[in-house]
C-alpha atoms as a PDB file:
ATOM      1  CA  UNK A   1      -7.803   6.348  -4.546  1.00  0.00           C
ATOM      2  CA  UNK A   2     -11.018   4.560  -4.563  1.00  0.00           C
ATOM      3  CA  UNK A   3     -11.535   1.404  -4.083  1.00  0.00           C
ATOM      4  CA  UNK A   4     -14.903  -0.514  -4.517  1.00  0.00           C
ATOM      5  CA  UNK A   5     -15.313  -3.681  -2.842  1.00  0.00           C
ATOM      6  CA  UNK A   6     -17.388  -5.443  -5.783  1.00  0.00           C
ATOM      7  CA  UNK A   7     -13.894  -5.876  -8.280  1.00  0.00           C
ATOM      8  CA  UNK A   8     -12.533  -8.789  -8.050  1.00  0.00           C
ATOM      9  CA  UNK A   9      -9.111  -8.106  -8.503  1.00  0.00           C
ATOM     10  CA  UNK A  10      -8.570  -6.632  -4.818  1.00  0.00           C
ATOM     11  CA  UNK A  11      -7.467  -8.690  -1.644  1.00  0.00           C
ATOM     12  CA  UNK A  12      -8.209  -7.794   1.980  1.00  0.00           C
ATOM     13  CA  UNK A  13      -5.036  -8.848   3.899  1.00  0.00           C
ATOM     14  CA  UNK A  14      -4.056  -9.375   7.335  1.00  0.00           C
ATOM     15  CA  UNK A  15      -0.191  -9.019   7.787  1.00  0.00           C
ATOM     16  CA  UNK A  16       1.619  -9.479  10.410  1.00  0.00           C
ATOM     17  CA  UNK A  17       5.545  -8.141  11.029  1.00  0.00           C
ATOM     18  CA  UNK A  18       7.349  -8.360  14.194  1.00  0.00           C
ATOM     19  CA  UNK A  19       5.368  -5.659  16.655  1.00  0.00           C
ATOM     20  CA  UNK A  20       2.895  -4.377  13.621  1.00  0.00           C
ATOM     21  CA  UNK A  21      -0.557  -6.061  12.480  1.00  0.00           C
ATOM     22  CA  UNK A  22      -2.269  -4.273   9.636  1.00  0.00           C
ATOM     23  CA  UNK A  23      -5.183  -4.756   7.041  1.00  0.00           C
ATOM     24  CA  UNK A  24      -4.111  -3.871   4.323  1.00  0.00           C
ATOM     25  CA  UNK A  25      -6.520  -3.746   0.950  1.00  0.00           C
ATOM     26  CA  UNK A  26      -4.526  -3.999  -2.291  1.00  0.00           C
ATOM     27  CA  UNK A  27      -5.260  -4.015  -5.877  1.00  0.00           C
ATOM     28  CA  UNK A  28      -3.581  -6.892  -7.807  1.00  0.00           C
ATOM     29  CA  UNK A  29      -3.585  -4.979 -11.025  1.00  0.00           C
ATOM     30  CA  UNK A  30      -2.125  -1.892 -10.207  1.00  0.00           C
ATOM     31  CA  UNK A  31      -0.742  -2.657  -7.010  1.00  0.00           C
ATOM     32  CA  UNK A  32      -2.523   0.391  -5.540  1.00  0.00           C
ATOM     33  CA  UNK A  33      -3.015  -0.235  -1.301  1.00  0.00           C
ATOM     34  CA  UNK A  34      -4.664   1.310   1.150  1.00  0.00           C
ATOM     35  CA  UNK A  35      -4.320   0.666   5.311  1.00  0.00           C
ATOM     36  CA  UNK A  36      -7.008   0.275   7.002  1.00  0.00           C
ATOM     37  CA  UNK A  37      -5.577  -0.482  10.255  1.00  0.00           C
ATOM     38  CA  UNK A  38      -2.376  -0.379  11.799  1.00  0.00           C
ATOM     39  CA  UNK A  39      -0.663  -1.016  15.091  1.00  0.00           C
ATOM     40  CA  UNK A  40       1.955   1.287  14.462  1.00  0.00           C
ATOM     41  CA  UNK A  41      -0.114   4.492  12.712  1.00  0.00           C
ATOM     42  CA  UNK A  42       0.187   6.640  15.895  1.00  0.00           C
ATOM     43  CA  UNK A  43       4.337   6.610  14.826  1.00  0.00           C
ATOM     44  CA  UNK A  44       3.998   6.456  11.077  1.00  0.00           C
ATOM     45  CA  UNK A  45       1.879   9.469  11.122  1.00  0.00           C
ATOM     46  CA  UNK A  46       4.003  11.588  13.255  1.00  0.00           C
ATOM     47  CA  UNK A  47       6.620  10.861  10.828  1.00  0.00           C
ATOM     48  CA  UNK A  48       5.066  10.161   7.302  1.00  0.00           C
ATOM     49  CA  UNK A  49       2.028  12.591   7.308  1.00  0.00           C
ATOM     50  CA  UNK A  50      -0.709  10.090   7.375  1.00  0.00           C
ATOM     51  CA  UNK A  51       0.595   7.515   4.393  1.00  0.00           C
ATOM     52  CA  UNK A  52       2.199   4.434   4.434  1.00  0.00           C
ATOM     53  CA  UNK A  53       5.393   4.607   2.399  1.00  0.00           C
ATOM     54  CA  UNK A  54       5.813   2.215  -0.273  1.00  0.00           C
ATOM     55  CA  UNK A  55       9.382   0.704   1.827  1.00  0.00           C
ATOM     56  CA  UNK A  56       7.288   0.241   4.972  1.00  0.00           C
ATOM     57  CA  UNK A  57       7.649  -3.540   6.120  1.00  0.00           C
ATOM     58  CA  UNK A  58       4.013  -4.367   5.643  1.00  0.00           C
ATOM     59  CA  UNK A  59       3.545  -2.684   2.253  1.00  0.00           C
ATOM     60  CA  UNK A  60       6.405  -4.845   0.652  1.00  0.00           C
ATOM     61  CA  UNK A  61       5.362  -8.053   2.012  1.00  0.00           C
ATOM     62  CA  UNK A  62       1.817  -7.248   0.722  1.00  0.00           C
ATOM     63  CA  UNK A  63       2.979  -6.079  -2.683  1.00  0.00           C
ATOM     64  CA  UNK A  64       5.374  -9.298  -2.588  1.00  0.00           C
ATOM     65  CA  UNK A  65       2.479 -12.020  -1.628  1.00  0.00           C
ATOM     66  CA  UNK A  66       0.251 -10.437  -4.720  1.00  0.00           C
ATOM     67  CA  UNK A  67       2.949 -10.491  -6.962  1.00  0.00           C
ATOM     68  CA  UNK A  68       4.696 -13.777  -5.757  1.00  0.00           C
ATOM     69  CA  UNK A  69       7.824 -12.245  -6.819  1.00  0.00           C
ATOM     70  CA  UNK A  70       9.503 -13.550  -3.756  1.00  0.00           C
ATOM     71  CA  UNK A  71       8.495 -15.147  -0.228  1.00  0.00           C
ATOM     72  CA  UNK A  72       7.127 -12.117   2.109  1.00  0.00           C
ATOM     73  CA  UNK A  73       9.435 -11.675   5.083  1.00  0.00           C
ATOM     74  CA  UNK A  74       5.669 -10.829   7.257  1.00  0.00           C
ATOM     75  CA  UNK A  75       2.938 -13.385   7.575  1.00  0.00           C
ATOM     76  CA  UNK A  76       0.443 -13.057   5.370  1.00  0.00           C
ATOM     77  CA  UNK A  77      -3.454 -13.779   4.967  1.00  0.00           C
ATOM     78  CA  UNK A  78      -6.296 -12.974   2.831  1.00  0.00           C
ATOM     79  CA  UNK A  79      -9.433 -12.042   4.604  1.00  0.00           C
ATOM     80  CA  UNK A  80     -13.279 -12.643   3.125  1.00  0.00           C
END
């Protein structure tokens, strides 16, 4: 997945959840994300094989503050 920084339909986010910070990038079309840092990848990776699952904590809130579907349960911010 590529994602070029000149569209203007994707958000750089900061999120926040309990012990885990993460940027997160995320396309508000298609919902398509990509992590560019995380606080927990050293234990994701040993268990997920390098991706983020789409149930992981700061995934959902992301996809939830794009979609305002509901309140995330993480704090939330979009970066410039």
């Amino acid at each position: 997945m590529v994602i070029s920084t000149l569209e203007s339909n994707v958000l750089k986010l900061s999120v926040i959840y309990r012990n885990t910070r993460a940027l997160v990038v995320i396309d508000t079309e298609t919902l398509a994300y990509r992590i560019v840092d995380c606080s927990r990848k050293l234990f994701c990776r040993i268990h997920v094989s390098k991706s983020c699952p789409p149930y992981c904590p700061v995934i959902v809130a992301a996809k939830d503050f794009v979609t305002g579907r509901r309140k995330p349960r993480a704090e939330v911010k979009v970066l410039e």
